[in-house]
C-alpha atoms as a PDB file:
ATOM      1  CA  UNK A   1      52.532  51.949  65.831  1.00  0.00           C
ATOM      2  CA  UNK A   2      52.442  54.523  68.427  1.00  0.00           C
ATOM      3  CA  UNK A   3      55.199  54.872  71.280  1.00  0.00           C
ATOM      4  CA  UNK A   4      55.035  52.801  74.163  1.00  0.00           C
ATOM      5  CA  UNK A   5      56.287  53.948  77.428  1.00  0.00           C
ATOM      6  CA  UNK A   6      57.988  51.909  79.265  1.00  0.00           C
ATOM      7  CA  UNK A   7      56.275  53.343  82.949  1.00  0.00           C
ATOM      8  CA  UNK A   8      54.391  56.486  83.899  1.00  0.00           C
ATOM      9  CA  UNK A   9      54.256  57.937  87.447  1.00  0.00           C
ATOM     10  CA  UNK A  10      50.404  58.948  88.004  1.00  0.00           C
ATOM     11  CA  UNK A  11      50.224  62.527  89.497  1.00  0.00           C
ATOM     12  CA  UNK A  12      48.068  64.654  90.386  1.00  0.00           C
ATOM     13  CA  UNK A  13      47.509  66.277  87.055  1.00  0.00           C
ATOM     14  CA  UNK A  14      46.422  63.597  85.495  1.00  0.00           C
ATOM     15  CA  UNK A  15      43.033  61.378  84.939  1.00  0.00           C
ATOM     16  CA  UNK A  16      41.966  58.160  83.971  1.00  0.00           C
ATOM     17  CA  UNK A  17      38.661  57.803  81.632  1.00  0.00           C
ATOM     18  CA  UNK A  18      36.951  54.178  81.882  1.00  0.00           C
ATOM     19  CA  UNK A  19      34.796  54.670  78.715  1.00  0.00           C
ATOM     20  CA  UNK A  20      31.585  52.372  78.098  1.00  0.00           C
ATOM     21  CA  UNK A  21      32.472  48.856  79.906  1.00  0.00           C
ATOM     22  CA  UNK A  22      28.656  48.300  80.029  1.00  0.00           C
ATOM     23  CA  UNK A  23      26.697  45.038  79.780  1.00  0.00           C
ATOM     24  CA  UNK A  24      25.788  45.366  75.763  1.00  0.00           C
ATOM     25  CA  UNK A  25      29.659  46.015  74.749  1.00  0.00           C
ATOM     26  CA  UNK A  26      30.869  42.323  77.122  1.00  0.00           C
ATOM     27  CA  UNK A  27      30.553  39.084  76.367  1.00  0.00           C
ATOM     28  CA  UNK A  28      26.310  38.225  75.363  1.00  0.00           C
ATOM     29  CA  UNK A  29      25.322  41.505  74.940  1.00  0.00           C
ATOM     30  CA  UNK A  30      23.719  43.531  71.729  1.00  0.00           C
ATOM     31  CA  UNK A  31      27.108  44.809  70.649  1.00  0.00           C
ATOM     32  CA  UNK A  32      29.538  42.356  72.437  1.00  0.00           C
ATOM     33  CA  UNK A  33      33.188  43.496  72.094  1.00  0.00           C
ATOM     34  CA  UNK A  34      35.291  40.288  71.920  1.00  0.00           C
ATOM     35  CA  UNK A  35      36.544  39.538  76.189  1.00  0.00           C
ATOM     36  CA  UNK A  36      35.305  43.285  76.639  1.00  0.00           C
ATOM     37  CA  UNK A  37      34.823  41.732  80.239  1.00  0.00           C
ATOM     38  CA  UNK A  38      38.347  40.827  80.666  1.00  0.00           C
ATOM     39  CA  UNK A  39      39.152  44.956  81.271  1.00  0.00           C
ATOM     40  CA  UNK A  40      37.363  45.042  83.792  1.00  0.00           C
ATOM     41  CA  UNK A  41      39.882  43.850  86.580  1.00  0.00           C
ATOM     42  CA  UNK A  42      42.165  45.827  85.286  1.00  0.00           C
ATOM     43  CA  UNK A  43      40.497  49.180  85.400  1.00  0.00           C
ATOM     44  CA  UNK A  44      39.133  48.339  89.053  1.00  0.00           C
ATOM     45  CA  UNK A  45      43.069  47.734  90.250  1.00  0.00           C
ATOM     46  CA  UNK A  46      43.911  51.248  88.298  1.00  0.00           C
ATOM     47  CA  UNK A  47      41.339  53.469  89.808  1.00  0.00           C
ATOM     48  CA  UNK A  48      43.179  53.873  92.833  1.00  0.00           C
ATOM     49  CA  UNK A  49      46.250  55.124  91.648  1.00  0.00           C
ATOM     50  CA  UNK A  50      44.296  57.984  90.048  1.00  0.00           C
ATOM     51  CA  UNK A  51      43.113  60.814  92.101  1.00  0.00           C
ATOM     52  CA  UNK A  52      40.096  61.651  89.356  1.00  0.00           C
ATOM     53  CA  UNK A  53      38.370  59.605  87.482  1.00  0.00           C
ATOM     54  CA  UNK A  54      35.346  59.669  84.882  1.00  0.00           C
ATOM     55  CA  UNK A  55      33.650  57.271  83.742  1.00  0.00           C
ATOM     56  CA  UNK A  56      31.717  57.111  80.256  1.00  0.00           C
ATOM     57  CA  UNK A  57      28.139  55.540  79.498  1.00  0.00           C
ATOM     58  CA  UNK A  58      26.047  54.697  76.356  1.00  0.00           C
ATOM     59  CA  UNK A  59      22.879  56.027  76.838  1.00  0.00           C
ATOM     60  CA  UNK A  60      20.617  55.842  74.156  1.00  0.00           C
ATOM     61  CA  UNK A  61      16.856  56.119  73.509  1.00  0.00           C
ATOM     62  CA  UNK A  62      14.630  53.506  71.802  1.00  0.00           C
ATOM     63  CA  UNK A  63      14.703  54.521  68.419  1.00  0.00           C
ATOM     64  CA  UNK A  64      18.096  55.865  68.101  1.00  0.00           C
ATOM     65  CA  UNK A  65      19.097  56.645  64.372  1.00  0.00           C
ATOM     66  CA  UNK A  66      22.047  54.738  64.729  1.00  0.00           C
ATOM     67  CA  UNK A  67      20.388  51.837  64.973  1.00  0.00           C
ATOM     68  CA  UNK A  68      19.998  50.047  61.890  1.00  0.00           C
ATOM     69  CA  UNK A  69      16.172  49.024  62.950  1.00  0.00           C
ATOM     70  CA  UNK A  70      15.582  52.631  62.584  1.00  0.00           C
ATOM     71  CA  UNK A  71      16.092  52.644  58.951  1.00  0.00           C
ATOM     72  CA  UNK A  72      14.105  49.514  57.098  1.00  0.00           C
ATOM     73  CA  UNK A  73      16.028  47.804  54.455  1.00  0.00           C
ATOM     74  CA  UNK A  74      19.108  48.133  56.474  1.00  0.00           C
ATOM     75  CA  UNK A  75      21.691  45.890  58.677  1.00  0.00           C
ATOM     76  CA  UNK A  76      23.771  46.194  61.221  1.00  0.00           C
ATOM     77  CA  UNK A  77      27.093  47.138  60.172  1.00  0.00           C
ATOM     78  CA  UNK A  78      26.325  49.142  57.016  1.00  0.00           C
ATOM     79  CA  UNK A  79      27.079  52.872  57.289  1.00  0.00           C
ATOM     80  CA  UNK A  80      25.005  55.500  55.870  1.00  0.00           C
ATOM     81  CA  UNK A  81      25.046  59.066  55.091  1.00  0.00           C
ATOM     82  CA  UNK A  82      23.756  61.432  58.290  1.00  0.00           C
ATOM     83  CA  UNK A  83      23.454  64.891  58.359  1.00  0.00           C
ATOM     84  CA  UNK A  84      26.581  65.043  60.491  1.00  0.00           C
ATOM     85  CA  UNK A  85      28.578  62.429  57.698  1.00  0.00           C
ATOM     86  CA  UNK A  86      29.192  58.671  57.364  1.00  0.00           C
ATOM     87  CA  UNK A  87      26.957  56.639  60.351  1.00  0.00           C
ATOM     88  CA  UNK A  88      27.754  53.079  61.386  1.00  0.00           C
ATOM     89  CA  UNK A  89      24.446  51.473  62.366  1.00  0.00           C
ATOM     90  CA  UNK A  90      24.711  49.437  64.653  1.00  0.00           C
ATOM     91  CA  UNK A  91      22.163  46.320  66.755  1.00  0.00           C
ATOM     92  CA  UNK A  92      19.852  47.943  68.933  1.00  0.00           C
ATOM     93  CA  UNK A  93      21.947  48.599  72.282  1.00  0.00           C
ATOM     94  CA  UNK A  94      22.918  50.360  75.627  1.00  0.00           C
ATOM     95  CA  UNK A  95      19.312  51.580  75.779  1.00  0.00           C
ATOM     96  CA  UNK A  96      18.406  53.972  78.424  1.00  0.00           C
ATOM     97  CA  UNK A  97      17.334  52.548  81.928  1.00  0.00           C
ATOM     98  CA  UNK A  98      17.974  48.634  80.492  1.00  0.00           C
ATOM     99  CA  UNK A  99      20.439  45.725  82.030  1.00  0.00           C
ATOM    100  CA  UNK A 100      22.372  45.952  79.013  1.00  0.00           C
ATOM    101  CA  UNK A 101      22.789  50.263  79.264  1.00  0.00           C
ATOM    102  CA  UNK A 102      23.883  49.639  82.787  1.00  0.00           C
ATOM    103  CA  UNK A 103      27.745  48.760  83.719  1.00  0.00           C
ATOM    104  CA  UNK A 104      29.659  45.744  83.996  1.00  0.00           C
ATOM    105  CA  UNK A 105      28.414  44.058  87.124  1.00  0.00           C
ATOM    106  CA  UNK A 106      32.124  43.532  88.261  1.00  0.00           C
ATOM    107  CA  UNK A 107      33.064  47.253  87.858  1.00  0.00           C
ATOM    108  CA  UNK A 108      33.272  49.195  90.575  1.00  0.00           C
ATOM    109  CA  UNK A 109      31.677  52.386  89.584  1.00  0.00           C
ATOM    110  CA  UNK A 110      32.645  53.944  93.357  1.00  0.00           C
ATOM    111  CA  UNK A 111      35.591  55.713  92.430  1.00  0.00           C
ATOM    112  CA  UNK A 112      33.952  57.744  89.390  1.00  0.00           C
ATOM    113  CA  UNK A 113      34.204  61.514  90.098  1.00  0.00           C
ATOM    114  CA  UNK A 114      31.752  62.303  87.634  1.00  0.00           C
ATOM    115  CA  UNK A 115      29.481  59.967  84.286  1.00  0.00           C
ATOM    116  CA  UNK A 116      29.420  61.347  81.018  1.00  0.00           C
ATOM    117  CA  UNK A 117      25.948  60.245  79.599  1.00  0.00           C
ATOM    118  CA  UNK A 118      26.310  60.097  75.817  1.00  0.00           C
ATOM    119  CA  UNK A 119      24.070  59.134  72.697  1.00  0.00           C
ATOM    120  CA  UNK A 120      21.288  60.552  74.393  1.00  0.00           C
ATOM    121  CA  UNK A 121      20.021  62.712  70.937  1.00  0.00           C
ATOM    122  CA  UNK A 122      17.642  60.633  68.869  1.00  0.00           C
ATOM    123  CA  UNK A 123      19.041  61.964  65.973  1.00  0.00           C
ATOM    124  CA  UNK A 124      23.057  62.074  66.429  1.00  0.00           C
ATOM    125  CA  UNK A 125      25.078  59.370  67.783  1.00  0.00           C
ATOM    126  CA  UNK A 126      28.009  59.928  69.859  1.00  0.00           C
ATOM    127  CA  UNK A 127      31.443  58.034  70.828  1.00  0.00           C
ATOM    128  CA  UNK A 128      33.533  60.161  72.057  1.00  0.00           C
ATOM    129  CA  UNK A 129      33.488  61.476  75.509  1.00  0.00           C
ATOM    130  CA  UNK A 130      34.067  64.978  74.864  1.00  0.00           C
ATOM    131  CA  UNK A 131      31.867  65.854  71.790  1.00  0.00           C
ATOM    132  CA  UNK A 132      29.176  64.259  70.119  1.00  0.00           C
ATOM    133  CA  UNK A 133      29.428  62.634  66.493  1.00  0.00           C
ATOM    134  CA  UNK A 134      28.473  66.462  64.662  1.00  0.00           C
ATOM    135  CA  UNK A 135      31.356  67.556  66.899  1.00  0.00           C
ATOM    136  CA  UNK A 136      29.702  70.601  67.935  1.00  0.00           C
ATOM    137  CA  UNK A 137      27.394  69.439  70.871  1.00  0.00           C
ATOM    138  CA  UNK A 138      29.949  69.178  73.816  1.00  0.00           C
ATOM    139  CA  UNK A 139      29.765  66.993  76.673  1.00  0.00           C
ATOM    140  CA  UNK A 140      31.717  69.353  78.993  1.00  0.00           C
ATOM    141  CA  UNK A 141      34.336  67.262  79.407  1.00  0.00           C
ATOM    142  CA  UNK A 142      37.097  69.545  78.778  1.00  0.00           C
ATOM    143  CA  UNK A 143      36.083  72.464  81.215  1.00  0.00           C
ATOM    144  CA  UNK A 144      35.516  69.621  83.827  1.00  0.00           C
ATOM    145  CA  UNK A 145      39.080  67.987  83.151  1.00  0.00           C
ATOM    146  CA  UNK A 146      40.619  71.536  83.473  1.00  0.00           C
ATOM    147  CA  UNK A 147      39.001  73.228  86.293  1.00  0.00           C
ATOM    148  CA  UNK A 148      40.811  70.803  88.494  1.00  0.00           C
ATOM    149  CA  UNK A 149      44.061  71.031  86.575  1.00  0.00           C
ATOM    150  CA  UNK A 150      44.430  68.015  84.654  1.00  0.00           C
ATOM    151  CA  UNK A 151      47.071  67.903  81.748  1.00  0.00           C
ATOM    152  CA  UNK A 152      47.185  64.306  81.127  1.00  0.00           C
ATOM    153  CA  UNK A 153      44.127  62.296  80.270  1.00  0.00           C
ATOM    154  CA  UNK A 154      45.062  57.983  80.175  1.00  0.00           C
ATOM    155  CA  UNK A 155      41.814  55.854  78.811  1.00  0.00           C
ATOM    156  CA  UNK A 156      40.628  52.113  79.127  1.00  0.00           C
ATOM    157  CA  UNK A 157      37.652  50.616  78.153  1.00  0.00           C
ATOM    158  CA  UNK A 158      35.408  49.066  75.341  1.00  0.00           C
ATOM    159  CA  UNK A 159      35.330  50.109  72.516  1.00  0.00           C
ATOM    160  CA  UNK A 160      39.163  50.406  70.959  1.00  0.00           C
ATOM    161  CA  UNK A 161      38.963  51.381  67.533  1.00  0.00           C
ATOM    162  CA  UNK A 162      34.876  53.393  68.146  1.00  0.00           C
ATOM    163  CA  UNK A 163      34.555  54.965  71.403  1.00  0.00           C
ATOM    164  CA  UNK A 164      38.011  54.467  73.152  1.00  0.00           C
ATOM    165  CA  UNK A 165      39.404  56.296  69.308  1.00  0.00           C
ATOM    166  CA  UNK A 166      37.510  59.005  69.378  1.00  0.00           C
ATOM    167  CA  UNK A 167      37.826  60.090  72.922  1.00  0.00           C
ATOM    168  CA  UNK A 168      41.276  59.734  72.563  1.00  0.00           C
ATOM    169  CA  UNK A 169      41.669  61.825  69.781  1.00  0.00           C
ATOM    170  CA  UNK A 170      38.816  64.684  70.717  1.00  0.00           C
ATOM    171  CA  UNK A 171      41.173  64.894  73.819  1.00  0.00           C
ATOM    172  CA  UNK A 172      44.659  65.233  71.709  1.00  0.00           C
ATOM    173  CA  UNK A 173      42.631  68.006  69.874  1.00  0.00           C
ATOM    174  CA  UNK A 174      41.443  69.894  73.313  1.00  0.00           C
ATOM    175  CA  UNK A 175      44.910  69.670  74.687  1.00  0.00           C
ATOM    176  CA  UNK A 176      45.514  67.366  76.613  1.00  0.00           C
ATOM    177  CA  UNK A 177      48.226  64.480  76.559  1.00  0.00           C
ATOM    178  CA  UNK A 178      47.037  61.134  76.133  1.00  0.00           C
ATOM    179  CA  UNK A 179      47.912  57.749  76.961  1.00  0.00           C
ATOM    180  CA  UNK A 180      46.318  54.622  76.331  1.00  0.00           C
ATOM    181  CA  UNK A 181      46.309  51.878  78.609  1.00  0.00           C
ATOM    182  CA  UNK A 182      46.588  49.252  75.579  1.00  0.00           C
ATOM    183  CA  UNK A 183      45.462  46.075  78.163  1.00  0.00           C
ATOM    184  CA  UNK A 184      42.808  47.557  79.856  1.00  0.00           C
ATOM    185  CA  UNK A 185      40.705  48.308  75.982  1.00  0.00           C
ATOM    186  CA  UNK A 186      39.498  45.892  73.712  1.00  0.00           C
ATOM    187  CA  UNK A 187      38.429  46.092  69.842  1.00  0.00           C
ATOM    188  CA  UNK A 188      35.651  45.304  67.843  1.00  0.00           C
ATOM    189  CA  UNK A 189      37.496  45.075  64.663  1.00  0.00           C
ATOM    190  CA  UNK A 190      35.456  45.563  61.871  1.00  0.00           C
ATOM    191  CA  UNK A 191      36.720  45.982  58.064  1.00  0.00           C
ATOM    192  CA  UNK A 192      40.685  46.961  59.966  1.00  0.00           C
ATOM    193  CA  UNK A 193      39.346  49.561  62.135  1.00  0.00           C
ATOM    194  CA  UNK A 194      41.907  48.372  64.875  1.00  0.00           C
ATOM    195  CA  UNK A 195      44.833  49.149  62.217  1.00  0.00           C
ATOM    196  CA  UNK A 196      43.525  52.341  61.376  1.00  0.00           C
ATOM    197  CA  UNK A 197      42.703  53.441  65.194  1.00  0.00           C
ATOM    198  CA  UNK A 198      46.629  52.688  65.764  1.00  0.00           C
ATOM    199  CA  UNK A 199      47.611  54.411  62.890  1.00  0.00           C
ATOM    200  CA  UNK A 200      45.592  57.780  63.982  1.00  0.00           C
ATOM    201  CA  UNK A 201      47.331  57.450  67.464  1.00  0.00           C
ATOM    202  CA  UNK A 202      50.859  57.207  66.299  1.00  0.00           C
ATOM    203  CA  UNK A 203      49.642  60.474  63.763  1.00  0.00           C
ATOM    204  CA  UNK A 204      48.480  62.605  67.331  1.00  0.00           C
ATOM    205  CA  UNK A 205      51.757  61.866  69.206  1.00  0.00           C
ATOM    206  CA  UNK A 206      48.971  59.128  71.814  1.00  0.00           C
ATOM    207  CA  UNK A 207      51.215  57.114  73.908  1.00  0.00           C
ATOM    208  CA  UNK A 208      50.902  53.167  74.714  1.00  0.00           C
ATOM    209  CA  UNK A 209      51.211  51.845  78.318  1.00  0.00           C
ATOM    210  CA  UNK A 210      50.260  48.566  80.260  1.00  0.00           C
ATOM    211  CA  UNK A 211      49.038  48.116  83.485  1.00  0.00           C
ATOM    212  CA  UNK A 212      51.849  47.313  84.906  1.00  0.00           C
ATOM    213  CA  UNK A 213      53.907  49.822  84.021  1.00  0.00           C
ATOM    214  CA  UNK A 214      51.803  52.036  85.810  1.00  0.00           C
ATOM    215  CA  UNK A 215      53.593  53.582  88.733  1.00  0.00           C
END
């Protein structure tokens, strides 16, 4: 398991990322994350304490090659081979400009400094916040994070062991420290991807916190 710190003091070098709490990944929607909704309190208390935050959002467009209507004789859940590797497919969601693309009703999106748009390639997917799934296309991310000084990236959001995973770990790799906030995320699950997610953290030195042991 990876370390859990017992508190944090927020400062200004460091910044929370709220990645994908968006209609599709809650309760009901395409791709629901089980209580993916239940973060959402929590990340609207923490944005305060932070003095940058950036928020993450699926984007995709119809037709996305992730999706396993895009490739007939397929379901959901199977993984295939993509030019870029191994490709989860996944139910059609988080599609550009619909209800279930567009955040958490409950989330207050006010405090986001900047939204990292992601998936948007028909033919790559992308999870992590700061490259997409060939990890070569950057989002920017980084050079954002560091032109106003950040050192110490925490995450929350939906989901744990996909999107929340490989943002964490994209950011280990780019430098920064990183700290999950293990209340405010939720898992999907599937085939002990939560074990392995955990696993990959403790490997990268990613701290554990909870909310309130946020100072």
């Amino acid at each position: 398991m990876p370390e859990t710190l017992d508190h944090a003091e927020i400062g200004p070098k460091d910044a929370l990322l709220v990645v994908d709490i968006q209609n599709d990944f809650c309760s009901g929607g395409a791709l629901g994350v089980p209580d993916g909704e239940m973060v959402v309190p929590l990340v609207n208390r923490l944005m305060p304490r932070f003095h940058l935050v950036v928020f993450t959002q699926d984007w995709h467009p119809a037709g996305h090659s992730s999706f396993a209507s895009s490739h007939p004789g397929t379901k959901p859940f199977e993984t295939i081979e993509m030019d870029y590797g191994a490709q989860i497919l996944w139910p059609d969601h988080c599609m550009q400009g619909t209800d279930g693309a567009a955040f958490h009703k409950d989330l207050d999106t006010r405090p986001a400094a900047m939204i990292i748009r992601k998936g948007m390639r028909p033919a790559v997917d992308s999870y992590s916040a700061f490259f997409e799934n060939d990890k070569k296309t950057i989002t920017g991310l980084t050079a954002y994070l560091k032109s106003h000084g950040v050192t110490r990236v925490f995450i929350a959001g939906l989901a744990l062991d996909f999107c929340v995973r490989y943002s964490a770990e994209d950011a280990v790799h780019e430098g920064f420290e990183v700290v999950l906030i293990d209340d405010a995320c939720r898992a999907i699950d599937t085939d002990g991807s939560r074990a392995d997610t955990l696993k990959s953290f403790e490997a990268l030195g990613v701290k554990m916190i909870r909310t309130e042991d946020l100072r």
